[in-house]
Protein backbone atom coordinates (compact mmCIF):
# COMPACT_ATOMS: atom_id res chain seq x y z
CA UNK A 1 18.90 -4.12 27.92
CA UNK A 2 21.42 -6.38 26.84
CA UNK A 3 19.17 -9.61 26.56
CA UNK A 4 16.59 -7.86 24.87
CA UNK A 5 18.85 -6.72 22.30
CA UNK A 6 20.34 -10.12 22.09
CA UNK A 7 16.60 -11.42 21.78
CA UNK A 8 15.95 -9.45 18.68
CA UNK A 9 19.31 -9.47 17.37
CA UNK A 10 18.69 -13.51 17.21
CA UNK A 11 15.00 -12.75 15.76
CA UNK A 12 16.24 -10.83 13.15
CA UNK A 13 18.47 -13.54 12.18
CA UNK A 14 15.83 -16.34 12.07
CA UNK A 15 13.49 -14.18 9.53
CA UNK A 16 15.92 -15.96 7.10
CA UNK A 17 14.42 -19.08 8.20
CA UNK A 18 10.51 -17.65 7.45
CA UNK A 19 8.48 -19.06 4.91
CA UNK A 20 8.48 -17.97 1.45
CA UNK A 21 12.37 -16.43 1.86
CA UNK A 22 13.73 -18.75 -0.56
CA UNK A 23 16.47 -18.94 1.52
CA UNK A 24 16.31 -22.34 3.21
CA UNK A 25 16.40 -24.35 -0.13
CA UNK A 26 20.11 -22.52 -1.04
CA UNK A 27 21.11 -23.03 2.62
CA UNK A 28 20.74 -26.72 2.82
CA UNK A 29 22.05 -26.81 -1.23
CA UNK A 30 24.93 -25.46 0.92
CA UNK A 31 24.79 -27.77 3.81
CA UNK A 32 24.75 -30.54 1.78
CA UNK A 33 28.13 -28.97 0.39
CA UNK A 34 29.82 -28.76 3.46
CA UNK A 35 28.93 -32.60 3.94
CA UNK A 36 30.53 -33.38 0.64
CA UNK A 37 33.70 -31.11 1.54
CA UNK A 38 33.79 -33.06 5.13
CA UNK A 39 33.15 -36.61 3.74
CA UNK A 40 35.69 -36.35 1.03
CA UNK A 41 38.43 -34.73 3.61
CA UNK A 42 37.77 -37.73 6.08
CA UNK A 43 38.34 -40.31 2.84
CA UNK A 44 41.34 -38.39 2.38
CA UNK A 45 42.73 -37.93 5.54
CA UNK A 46 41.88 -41.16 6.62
CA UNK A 47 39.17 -42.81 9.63
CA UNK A 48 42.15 -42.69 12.13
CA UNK A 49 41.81 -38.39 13.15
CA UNK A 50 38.11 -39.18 13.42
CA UNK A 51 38.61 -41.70 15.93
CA UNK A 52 41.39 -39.89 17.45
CA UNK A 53 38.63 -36.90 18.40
CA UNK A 54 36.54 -39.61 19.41
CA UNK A 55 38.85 -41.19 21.80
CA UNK A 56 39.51 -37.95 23.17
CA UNK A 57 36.02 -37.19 24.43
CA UNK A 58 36.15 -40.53 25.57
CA UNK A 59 38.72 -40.20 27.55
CA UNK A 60 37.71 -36.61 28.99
CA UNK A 61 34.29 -37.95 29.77
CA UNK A 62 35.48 -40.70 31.65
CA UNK A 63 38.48 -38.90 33.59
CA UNK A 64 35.40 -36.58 34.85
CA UNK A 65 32.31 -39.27 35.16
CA UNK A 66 34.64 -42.38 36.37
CA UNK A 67 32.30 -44.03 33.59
CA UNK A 68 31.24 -43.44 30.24
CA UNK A 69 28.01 -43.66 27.72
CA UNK A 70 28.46 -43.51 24.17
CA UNK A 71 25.40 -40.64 24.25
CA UNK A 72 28.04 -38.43 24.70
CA UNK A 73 29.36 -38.76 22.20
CA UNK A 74 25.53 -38.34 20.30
CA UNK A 75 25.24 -35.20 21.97
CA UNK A 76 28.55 -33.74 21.24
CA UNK A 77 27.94 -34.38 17.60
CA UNK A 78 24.75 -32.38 17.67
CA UNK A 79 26.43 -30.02 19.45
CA UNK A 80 28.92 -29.65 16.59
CA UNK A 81 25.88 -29.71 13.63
CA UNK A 82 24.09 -27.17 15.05
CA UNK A 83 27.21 -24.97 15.84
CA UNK A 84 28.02 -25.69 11.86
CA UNK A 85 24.48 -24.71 10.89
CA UNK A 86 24.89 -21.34 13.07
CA UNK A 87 28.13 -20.25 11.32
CA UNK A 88 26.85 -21.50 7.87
CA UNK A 89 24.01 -18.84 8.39
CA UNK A 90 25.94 -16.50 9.34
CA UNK A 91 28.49 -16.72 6.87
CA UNK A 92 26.09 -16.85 4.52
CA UNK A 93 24.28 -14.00 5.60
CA UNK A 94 27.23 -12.10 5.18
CA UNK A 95 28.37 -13.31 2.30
CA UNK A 96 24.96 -11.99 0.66
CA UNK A 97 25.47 -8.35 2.81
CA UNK A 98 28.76 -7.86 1.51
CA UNK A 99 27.90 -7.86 -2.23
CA UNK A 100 24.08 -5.85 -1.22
CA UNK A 101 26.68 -3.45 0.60
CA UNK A 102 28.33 -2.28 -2.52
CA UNK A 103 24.70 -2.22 -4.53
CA UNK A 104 22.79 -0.80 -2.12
CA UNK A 105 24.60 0.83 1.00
CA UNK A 106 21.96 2.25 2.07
CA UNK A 107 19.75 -0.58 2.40
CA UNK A 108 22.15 -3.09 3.70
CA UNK A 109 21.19 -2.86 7.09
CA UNK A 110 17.89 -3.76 6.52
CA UNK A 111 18.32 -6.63 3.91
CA UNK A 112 16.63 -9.73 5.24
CA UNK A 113 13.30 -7.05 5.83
CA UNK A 114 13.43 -5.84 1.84
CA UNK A 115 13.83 -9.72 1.02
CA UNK A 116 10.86 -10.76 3.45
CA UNK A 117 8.35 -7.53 2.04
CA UNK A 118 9.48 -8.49 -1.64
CA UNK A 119 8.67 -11.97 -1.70
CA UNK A 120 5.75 -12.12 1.25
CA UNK A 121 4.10 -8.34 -0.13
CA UNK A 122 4.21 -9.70 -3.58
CA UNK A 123 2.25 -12.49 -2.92
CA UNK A 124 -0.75 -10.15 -1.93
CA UNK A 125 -4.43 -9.74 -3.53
CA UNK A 126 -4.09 -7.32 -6.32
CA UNK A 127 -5.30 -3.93 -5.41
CA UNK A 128 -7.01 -1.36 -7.72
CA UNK A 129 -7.73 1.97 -5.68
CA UNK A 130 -9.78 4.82 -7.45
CA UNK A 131 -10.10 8.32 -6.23
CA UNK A 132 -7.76 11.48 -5.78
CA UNK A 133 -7.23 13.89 -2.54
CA UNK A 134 -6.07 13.26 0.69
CA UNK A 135 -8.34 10.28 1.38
CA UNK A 136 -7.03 7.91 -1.16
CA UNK A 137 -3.38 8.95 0.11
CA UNK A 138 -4.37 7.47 3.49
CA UNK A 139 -5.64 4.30 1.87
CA UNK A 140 -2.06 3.68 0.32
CA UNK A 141 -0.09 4.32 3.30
CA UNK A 142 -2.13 0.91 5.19
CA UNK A 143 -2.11 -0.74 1.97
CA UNK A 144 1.34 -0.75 1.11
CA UNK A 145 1.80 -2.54 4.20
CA UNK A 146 -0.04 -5.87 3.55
CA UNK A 147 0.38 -5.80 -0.70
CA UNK A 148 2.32 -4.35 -3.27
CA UNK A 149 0.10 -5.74 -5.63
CA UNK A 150 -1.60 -2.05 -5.65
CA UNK A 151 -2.18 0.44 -8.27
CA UNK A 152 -3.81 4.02 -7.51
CA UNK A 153 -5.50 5.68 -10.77
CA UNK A 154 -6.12 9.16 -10.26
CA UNK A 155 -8.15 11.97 -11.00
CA UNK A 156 -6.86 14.12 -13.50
CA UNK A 157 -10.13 17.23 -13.22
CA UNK A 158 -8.10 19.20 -10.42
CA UNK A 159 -7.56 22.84 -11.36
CA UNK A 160 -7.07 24.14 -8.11
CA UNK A 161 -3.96 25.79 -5.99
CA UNK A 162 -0.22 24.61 -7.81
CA UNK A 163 -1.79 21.59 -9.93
CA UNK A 164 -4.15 24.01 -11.35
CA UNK A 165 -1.33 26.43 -12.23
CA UNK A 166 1.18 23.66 -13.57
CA UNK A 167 -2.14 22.72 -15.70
CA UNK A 168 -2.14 25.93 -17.28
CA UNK A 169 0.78 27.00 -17.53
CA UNK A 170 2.84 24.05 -19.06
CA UNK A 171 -0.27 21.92 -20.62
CA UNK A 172 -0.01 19.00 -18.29
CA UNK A 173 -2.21 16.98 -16.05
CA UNK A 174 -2.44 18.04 -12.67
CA UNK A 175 0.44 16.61 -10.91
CA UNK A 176 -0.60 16.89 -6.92
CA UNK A 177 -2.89 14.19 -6.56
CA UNK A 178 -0.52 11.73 -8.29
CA UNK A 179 2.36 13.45 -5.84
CA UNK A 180 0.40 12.65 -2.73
CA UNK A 181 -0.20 8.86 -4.06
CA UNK A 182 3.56 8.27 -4.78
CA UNK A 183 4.44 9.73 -1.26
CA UNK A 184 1.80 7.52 0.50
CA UNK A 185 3.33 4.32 -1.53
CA UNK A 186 7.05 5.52 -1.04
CA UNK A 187 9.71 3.20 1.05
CA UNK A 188 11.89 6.03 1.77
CA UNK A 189 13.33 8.18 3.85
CA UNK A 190 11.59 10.68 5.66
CA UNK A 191 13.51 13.32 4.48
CA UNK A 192 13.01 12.61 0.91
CA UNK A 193 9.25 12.48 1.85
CA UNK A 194 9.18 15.84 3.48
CA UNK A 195 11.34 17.53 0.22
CA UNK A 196 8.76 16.18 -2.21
CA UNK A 197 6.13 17.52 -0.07
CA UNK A 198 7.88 20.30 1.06
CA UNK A 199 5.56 23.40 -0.49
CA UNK A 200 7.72 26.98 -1.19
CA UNK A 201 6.94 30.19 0.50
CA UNK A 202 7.19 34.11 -0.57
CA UNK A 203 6.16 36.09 -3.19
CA UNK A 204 8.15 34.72 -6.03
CA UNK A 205 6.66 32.48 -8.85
CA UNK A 206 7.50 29.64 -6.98
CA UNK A 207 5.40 30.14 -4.07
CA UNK A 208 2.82 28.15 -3.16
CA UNK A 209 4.00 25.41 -5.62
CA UNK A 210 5.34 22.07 -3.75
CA UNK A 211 8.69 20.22 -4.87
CA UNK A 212 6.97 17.13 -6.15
CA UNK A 213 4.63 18.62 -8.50
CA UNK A 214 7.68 20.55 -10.24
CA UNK A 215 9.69 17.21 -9.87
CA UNK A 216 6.91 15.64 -11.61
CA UNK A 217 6.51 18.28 -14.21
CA UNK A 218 10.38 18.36 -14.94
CA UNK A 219 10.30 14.49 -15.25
CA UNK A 220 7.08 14.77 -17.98
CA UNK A 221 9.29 17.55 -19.81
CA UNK A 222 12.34 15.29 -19.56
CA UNK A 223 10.66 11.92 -20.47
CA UNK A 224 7.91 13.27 -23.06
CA UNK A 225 5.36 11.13 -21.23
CA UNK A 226 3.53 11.41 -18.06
CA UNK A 227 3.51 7.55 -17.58
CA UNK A 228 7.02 7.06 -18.06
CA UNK A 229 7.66 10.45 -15.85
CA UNK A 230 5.89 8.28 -12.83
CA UNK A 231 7.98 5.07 -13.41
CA UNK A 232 10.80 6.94 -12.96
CA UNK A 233 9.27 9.35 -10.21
CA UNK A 234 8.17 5.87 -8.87
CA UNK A 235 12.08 4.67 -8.70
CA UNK A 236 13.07 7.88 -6.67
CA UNK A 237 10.77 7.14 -3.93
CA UNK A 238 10.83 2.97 -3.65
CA UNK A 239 7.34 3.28 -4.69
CA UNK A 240 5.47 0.28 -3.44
CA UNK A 241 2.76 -0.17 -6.48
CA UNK A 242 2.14 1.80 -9.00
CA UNK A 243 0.48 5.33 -9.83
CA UNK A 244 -1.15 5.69 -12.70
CA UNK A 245 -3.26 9.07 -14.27
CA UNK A 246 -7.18 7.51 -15.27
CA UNK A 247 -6.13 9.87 -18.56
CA UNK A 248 -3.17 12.22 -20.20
CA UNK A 249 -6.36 14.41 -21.22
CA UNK A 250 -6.77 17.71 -20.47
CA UNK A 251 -10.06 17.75 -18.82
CA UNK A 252 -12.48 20.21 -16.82
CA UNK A 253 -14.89 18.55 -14.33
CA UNK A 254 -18.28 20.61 -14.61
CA UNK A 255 -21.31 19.92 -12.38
CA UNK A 256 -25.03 20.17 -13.51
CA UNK A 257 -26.94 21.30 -10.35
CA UNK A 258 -30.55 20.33 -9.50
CA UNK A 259 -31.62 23.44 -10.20
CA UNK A 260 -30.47 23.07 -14.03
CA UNK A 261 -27.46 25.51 -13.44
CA UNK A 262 -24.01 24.76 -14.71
CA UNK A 263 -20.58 25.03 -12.85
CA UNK A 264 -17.51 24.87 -14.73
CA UNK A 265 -14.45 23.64 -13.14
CA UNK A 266 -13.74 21.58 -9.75
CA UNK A 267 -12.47 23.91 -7.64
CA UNK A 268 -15.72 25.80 -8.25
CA UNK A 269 -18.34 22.94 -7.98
CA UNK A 270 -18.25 23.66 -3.72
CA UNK A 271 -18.38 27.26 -4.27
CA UNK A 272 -21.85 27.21 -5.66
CA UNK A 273 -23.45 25.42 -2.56
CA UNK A 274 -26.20 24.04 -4.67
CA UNK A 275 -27.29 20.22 -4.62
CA UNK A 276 -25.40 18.39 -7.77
CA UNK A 277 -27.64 16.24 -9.83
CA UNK A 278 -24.40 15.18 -12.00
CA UNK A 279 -21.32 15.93 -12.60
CA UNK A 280 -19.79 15.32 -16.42
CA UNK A 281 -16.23 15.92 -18.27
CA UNK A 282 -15.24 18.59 -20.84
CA UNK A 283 -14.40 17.36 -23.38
CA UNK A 284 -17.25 14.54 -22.46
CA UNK A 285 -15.24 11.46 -24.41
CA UNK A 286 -11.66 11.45 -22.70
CA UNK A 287 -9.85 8.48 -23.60
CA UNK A 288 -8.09 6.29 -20.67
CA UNK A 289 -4.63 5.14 -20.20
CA UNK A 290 -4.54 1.56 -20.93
CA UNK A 291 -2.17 0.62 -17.63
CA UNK A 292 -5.13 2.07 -15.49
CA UNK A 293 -8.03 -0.53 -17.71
CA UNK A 294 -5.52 -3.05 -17.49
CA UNK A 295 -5.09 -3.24 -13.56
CA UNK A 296 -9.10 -2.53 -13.28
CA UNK A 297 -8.86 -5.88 -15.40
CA UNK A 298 -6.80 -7.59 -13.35
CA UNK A 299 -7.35 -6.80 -9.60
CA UNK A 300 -8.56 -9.09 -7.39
CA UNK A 301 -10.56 -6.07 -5.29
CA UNK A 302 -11.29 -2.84 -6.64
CA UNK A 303 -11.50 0.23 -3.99
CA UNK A 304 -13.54 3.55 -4.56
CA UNK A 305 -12.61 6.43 -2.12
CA UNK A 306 -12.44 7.59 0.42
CA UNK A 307 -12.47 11.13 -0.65
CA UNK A 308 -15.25 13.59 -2.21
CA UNK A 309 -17.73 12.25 -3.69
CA UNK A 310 -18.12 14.02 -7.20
CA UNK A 311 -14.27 15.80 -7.22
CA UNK A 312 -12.60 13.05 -6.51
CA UNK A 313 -14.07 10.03 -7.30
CA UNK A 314 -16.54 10.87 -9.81
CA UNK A 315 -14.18 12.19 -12.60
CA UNK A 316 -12.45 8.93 -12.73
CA UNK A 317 -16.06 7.02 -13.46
CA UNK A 318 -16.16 9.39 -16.26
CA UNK A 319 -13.09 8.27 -18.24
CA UNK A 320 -14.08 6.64 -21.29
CA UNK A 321 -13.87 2.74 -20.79
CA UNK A 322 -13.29 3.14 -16.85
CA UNK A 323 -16.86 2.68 -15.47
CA UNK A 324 -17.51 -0.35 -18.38
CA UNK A 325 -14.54 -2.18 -17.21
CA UNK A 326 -15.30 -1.92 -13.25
CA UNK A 327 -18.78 -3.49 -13.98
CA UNK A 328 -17.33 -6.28 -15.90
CA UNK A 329 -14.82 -7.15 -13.50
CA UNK A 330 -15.07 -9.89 -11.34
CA UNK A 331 -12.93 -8.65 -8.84
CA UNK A 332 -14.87 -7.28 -5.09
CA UNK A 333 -16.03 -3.74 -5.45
CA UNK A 334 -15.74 -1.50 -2.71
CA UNK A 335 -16.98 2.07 -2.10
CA UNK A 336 -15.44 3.45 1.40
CA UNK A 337 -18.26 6.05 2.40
CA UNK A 338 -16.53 8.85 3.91
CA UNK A 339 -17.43 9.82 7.38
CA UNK A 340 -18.44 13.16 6.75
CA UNK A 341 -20.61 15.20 4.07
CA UNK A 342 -18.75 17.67 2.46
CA UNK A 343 -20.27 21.32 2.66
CA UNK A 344 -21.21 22.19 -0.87
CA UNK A 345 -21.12 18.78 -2.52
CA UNK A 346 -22.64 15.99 -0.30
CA UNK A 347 -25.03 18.51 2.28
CA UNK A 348 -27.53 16.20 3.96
CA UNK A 349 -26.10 12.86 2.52
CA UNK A 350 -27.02 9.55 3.55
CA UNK A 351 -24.25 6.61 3.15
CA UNK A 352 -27.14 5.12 0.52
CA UNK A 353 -27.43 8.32 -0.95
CA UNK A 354 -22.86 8.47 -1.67
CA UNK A 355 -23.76 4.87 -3.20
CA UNK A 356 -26.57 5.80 -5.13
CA UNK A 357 -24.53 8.96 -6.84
CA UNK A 358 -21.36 6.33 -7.61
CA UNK A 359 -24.09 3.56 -9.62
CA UNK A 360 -25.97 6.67 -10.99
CA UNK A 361 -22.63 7.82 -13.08
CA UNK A 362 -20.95 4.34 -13.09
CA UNK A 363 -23.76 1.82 -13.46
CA UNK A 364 -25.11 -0.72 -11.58
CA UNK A 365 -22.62 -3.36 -10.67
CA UNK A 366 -20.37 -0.55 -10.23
CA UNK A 367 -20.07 -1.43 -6.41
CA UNK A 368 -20.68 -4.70 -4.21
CA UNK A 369 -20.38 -3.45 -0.89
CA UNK A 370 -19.75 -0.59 0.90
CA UNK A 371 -17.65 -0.05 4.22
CA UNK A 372 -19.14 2.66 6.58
CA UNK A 373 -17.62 3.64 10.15
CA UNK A 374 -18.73 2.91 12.83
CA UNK A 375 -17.16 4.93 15.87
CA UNK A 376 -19.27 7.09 17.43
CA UNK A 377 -18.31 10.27 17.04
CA UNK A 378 -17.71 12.63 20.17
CA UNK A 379 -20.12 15.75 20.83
CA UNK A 380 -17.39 17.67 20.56
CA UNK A 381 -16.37 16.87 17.26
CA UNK A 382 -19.69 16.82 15.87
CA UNK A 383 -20.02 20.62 16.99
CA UNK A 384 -17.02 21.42 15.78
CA UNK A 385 -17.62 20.31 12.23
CA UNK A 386 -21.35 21.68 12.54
CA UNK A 387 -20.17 24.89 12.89
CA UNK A 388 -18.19 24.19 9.25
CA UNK A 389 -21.57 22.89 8.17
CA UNK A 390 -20.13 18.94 7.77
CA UNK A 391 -22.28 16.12 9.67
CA UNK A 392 -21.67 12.39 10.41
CA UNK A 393 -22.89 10.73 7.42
CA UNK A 394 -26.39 8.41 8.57
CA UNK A 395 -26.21 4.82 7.54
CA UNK A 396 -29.33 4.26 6.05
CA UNK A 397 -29.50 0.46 6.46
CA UNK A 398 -32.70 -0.86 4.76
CA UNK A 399 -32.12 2.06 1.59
CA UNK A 400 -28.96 0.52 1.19
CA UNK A 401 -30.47 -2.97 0.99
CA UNK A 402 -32.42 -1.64 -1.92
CA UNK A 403 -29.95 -0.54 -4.00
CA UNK A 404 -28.67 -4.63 -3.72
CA UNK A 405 -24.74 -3.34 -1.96
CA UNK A 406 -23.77 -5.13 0.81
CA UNK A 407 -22.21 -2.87 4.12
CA UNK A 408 -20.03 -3.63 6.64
CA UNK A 409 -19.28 -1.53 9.19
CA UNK A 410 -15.85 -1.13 11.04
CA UNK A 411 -13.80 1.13 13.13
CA UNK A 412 -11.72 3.29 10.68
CA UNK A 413 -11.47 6.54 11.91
CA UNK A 414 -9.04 8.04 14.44
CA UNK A 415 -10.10 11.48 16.44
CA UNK A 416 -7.35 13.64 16.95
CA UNK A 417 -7.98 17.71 16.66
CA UNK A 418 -10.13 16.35 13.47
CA UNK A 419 -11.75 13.26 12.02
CA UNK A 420 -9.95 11.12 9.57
CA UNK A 421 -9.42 7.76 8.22
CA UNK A 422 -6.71 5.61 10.15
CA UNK A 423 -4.37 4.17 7.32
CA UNK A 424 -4.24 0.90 9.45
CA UNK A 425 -7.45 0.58 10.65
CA UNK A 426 -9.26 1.31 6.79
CA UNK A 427 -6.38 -1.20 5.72
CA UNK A 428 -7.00 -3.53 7.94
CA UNK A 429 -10.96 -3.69 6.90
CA UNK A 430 -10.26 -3.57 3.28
CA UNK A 431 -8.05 -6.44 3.53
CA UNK A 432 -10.36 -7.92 5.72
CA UNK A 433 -13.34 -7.90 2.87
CA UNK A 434 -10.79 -8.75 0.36
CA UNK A 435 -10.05 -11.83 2.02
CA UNK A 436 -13.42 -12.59 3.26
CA UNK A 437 -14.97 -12.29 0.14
CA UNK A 438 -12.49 -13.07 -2.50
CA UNK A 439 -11.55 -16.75 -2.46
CA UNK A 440 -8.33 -17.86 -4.25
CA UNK A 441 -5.83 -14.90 -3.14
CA UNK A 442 -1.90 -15.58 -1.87
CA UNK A 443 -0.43 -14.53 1.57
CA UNK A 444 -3.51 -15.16 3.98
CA UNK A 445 -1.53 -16.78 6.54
CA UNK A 446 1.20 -13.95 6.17
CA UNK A 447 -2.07 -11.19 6.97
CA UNK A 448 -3.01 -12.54 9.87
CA UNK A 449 -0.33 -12.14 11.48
CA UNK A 450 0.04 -8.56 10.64
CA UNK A 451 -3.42 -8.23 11.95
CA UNK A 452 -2.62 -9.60 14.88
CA UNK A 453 0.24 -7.37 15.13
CA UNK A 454 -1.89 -3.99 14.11
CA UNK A 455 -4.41 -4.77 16.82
């Protein structure tokens, strides 16, 4: 027990010594200090207590050899560098703790490990994720861990459950999908985590609303601005990224079916269990927030899903400017196909048929490639989603070929009690297209060894 904790207590302190610390260079600035200090001391003080020590291991060395080699004397004095090197570090380690102490006590602990994520996660691909729900939540929670270089824009159509009353009653955009991205991108504590998430009970006015999405509303109130309310939201939770509304608009999703009917309003769209031919906004022209065009813009790789198909993803596409802007961009375009079809708004889908919907209301060049699992799924999950009318989603090869996208398929799922996404397995295959396909982006070496370590 006690070597092992020596081992990593001596680990920890090399990870001042990694690449792309900025450390070393101030180090050896202060090396070459020391020197100075030590070479001026011995002009001072004179060559004689220099060969004074000398003489001394001398003599020691021959009193217990009967002989002596001046190598000795080499090897002491590297002895005595790397002893000064050790302390120097040290020192200067906690030298830098004691000042982080008094601005961030909380975080002292863990210094060299915020150091090593700011400067090695900053060097990252930038990341533009698109979507809303609980599926682009779980894409943020891998991501985060190989980039901060990611931004989440989010659907703003929910009307459904405590965003949907918020909506109403105080005239802002739904704040729950926004509160699930913040969580997923938060460095904090757990406890902070579970109190933004934390949803209230009863029979008062507050029940069934969650913590976050009042936080969230209070900050809008407080601020005047929902953009400004999730910078400073953002600060709370040592977001990792940024979160960012597609609009401040207050929009309803509706759905045209096949059948020519209409269906007003998200949370309704599933209800009607009809086949969608499109889904559109009200009011149709719904102006974006600039942030979201300008990191759509600027990403290196640009992710759609996973999540539902036409509540989710779709509204975004609508956004005036949104869908333009993804076909322009040169950055990789991926649409993660979900595993599942959703009863009431993807019944009987095909993985060509998810892409087809996504180039239908965003255009073609919307997408480049699209990443489908590709675990088998057990019998016994299968039957126990048939029976709530969801299937595996088919990955119709050659139909996909047609539509020109590229797929890849990968092992992103984890089986539990249900099927979902694995944060680090989806985040290790976006990063892995990113990479593969985008030439020119930082911190490869640095992902490869967290790939390593994931597997």
């Amino acid at each position: 027990m006690l070597i092992e904790r020596f081992k990593w207590k001596n680990m920890h302190l090399l990870k001042w010594l990694y690449p792309g610390m900025r450390f070393k260079r101030w180090l050896l600035l202060f090396a070459a200090g020391v020197l100075m200090v030590s070479l001026g001391l011995a002009l001072v003080f004179n060559y004689k207590y220099l060969d004074a020590i000398e003489e001394a291991i001398f003599r020691a060395v021959y009193l217990w050899k009967g002989s002596y080699n001046y190598a000795f004397t080499a090897l002491i004095g590297v002895a005595v560098i790397i002893l000064g090197l050790i302390i120097m570090l040290i020192a200067t380690r906690f030298v830098i703790r004691s000042v982080i102490t008094v601005l961030l006590p909380d975080s002292s602990d863990r210094l060299v490990d915020l150091i090593y994520e700011k400067r090695l996660l900053g060097k990252g691909p930038s990341v533009t994720v698109i979507g809303g729900g609980h599926g682009l939540s779980v894409l943020l929670r891998g991501i985060k861990e190989v980039t901060t270089n990611v931004t989440a824009i989010v659907t703003v159509a929910d009307d459904g459950g405590s965003s949907g009353r918020l909506r109403e009653e105080l005239g802002i955009i739904p704040p729950g999908d926004l509160r699930n991205c913040l969580v997923a991108l938060a460095d904090t504590e757990p406890l902070m985590e579970k109190l933004f998430q934390h949803r209230f009970g009863g029979s008062s006015e507050l029940a069934g609303h969650s913590f976050g999405n009042l936080f969230i509303a209070a900050m809008t109130e407080v601020t005047g601005d929902v953009e400004k309310a999730l910078q400073e939201s953002s600060k709370v939770l040592a977001v990792k990224g940024h979160v960012l509304p597609a609009s401040t608009a207050h929009v309803r999703l509706d759905a045209i079916m096949e059948d020519g009917t209409v269906v007003q309003g998200e949370s309704h769209i599933p209800e009607a269990q009809k086949r969608i031919y499109r889904v559109r906004l009200f009011p149709e022209k719904v102006q974006p927030v600039q942030s979201a065009l300008a990191a759509l813009q600027n990403a290196d790789a640009i992710i759609l899903g996973p999540g539902s198909l036409y509540t989710s993803i779709m509204p975004n596409l609508l956004v005036e400017g949104i869908a333009d802007t993804i076909v322009k961009s040169r950055a990789v375009k991926i649409y993660i196909c979900n595993v599942m079809t959703q009863p009431g708004e993807t019944d009987g889908y095909t993985a060509s048929m998810h892409v087809k919907a996504v180039l239908d209301h965003a255009g073609k060049g919307a997408v480049d490639y699209v990443l489908v699992n590709s675990r088998p799924i057990s019998e016994e999950m299968k039957s126990y989603y048939a029976a709530k009318g969801a299937y595996p989603v088919a990955v119709d090869e050659e139909e996909l070929n047609a539509l020109g996208v590229g797929f890849i398929k990968a092992d992103i799922i984890s089986e539990t009690n249900v099927i979902h996404h694995d944060p680090v397995k989806l985040s290790r295959a976006v990063m892995k297209m990113v990479y593969g396909l985008k030439s020119g982006t930082g911190m490869r070496e640095y992902y490869m060894q967290q790939d390593d370590r994931m597997i």
